[in-house]
Protein backbone atom coordinates (compact mmCIF):
# COMPACT_ATOMS: atom_id res chain seq x y z
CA UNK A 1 114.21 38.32 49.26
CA UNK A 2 113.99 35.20 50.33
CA UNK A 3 115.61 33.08 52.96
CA UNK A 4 117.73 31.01 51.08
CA UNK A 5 119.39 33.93 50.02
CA UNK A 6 120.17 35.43 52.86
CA UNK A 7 123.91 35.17 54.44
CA UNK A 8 123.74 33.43 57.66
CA UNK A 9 125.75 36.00 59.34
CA UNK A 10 123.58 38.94 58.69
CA UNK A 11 120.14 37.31 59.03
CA UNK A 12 118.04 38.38 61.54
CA UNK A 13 116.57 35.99 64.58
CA UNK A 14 113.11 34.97 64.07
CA UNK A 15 110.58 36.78 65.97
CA UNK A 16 108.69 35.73 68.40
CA UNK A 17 105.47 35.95 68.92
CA UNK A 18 104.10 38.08 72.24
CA UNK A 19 102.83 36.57 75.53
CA UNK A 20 99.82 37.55 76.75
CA UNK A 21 101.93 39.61 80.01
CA UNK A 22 103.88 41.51 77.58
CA UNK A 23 103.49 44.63 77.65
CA UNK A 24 102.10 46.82 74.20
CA UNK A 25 104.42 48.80 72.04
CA UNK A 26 102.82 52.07 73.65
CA UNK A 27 104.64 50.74 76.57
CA UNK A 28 101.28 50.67 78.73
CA UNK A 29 100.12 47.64 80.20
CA UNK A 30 96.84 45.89 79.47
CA UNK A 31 94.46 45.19 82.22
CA UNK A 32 92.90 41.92 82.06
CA UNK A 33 88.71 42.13 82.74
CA UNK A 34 87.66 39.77 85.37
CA UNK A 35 86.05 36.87 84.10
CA UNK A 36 82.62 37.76 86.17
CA UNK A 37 82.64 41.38 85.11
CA UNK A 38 82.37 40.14 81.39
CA UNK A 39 79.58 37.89 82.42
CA UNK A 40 77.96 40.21 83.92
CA UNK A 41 78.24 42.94 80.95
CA UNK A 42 76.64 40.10 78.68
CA UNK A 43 73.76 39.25 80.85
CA UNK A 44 73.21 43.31 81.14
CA UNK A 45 73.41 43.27 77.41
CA UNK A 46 70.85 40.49 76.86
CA UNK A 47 68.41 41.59 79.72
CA UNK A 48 68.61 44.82 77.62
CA UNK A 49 67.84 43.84 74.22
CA UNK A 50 64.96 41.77 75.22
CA UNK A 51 63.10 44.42 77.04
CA UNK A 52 63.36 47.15 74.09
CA UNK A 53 62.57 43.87 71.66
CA UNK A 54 59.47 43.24 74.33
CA UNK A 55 58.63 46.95 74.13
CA UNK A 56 57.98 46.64 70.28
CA UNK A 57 54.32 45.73 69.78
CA UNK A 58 55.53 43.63 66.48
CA UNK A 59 57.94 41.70 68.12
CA UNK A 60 55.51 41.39 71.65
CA UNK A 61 53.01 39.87 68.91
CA UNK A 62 55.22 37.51 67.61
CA UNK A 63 56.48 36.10 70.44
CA UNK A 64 52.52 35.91 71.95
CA UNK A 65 51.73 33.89 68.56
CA UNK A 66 54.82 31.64 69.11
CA UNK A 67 54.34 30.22 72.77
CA UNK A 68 50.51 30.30 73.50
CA UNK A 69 48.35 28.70 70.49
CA UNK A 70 45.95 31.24 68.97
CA UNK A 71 42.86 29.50 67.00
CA UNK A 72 42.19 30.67 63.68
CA UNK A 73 39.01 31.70 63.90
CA UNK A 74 38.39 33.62 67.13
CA UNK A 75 36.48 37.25 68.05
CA UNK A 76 37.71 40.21 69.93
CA UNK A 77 35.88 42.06 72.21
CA UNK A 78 37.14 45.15 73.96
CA UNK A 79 36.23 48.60 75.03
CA UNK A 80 37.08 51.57 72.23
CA UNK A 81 37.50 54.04 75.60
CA UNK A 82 36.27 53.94 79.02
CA UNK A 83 32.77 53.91 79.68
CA UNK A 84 31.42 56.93 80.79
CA UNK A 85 28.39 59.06 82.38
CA UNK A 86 26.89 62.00 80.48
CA UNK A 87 24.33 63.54 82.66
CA UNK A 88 21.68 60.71 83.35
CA UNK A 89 23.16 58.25 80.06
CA UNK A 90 25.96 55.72 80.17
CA UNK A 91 28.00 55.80 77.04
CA UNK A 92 29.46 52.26 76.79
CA UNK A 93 31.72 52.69 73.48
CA UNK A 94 32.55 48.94 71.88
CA UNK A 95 34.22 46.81 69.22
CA UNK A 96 34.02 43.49 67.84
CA UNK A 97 36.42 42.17 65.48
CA UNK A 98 35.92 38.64 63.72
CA UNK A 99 39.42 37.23 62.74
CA UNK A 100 39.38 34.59 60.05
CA UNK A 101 36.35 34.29 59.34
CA UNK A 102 33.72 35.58 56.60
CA UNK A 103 31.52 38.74 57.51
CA UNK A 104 29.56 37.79 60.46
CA UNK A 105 26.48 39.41 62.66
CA UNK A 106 27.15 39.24 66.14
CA UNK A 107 24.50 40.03 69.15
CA UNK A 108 26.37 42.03 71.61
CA UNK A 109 24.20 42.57 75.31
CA UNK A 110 24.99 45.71 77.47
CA UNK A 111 23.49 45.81 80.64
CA UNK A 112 23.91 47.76 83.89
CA UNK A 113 24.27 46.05 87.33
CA UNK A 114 23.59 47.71 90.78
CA UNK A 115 26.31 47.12 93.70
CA UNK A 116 23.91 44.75 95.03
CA UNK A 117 23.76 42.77 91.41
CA UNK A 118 19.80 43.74 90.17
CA UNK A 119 19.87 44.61 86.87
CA UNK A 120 19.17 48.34 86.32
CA UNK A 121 19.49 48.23 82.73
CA UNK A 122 20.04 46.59 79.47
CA UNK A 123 20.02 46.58 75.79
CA UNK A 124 20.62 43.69 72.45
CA UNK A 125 22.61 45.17 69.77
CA UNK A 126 23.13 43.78 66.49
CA UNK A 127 26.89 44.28 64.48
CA UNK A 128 28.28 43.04 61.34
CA UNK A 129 31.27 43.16 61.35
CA UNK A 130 33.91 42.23 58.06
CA UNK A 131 36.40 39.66 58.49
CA UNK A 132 40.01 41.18 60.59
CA UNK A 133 38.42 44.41 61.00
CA UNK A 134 36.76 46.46 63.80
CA UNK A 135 33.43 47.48 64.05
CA UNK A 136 33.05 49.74 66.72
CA UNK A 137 29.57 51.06 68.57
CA UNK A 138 28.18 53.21 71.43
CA UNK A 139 25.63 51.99 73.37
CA UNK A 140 23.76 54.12 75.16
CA UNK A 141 21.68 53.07 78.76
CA UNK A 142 19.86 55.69 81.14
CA UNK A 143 21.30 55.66 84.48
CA UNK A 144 19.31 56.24 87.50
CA UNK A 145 22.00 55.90 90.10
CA UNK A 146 26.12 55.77 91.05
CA UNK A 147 27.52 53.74 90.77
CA UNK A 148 27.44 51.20 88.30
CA UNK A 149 29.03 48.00 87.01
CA UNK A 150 28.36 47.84 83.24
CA UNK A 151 28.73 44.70 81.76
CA UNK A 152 29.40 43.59 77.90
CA UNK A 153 28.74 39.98 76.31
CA UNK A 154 28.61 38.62 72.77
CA UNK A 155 25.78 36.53 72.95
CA UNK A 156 26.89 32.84 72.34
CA UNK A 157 30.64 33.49 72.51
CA UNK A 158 33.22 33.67 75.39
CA UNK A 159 33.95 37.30 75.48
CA UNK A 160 32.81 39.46 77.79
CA UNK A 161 34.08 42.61 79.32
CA UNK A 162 33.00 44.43 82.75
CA UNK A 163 33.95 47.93 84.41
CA UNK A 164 33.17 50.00 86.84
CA UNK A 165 31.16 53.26 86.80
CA UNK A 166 30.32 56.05 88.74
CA UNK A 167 31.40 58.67 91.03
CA UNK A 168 35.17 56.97 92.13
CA UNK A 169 36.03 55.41 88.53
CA UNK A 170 37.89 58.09 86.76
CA UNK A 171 38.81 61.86 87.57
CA UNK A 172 36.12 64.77 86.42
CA UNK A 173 36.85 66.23 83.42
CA UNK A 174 38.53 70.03 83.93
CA UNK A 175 38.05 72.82 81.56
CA UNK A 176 35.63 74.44 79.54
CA UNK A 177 32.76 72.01 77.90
């Protein structure tokens, strides 16, 4: 019905709108969050999000690629699994990966340094390795004491990897062989 309609002795009073200190129709009163509580909550919220986000190695990737510069043709070098001893032999286990760039042969040097820095050991390797993808090896040295540093370099490029070997490097192995 509308307004214009309606007898001015039986219409009803506007109503009004409700103040924030009203209280609900339930009849209970709202409490009002402190101002610093709800910053607090967001800053817990956004402290939150970006540690699971950082956890995600897709999103840790990302954010690597967006604040340092990363060339577009560069080689990885890294370790498949710790070097180890097998009786008298080190096992040095390796890959190279080429990114951006066609297949390539890379000369990889593994040698084995006393604590006093003579070279005990060492070995050239050859690798080719496809463009974006790994291509692992083992090198194998004899070892004629403990302990060792072994060292890996790809011969006229900057990476190069070292680690420690011997007796106080990693925990013996338990169980059955």
């Amino acid at each position: 019905m509308s307004p214009l309609l309606v007898h001015p002795k039986t219409a009803r009073p506007p109503r009004r709108a409700p103040t924030l200190d009203a209280e609900p129709a339930s009849g209970r009163r709202r409490r009002r969050v402190p101002t610093g509580v709800r910053w607090v909550v967001a800053l817990l919220v956004v402290v939150v999000s970006v540690v699971v986000a950082v956890s995600v190695p897709v999103v840790r990737q990302e954010l690597r690629q967006s604040f340092s510069p990363v060339p577009s043709q560069y080689t990885e070098l890294y370790f498949t699994r710790p070097p180890a001893i097998e009786r008298t032999t080190a096992v040095v286990p390796v890959s190279v990966v080429g990114h951006g760039a066609e297949e390539r042969t890379y000369r990889l040097r593994v040698w084995l340094e006393s604590p006093a820095g003579r070279v005990l050991e060492s070995t050239t390797t050859t690798l080719t390795s496809r463009p974006d993808e790994p291509e692992p090896t083992v090198v194998r040295l004899p070892l004629r004491q403990d302990p060792v540093v072994v060292h890996v370099a790809l011969l006229g490029h900057d990476p190069s990897l070292h680690f420690r070997l011997g007796a106080d490097s990693a925990p013996a192995p338990e169980g059955p062989p």
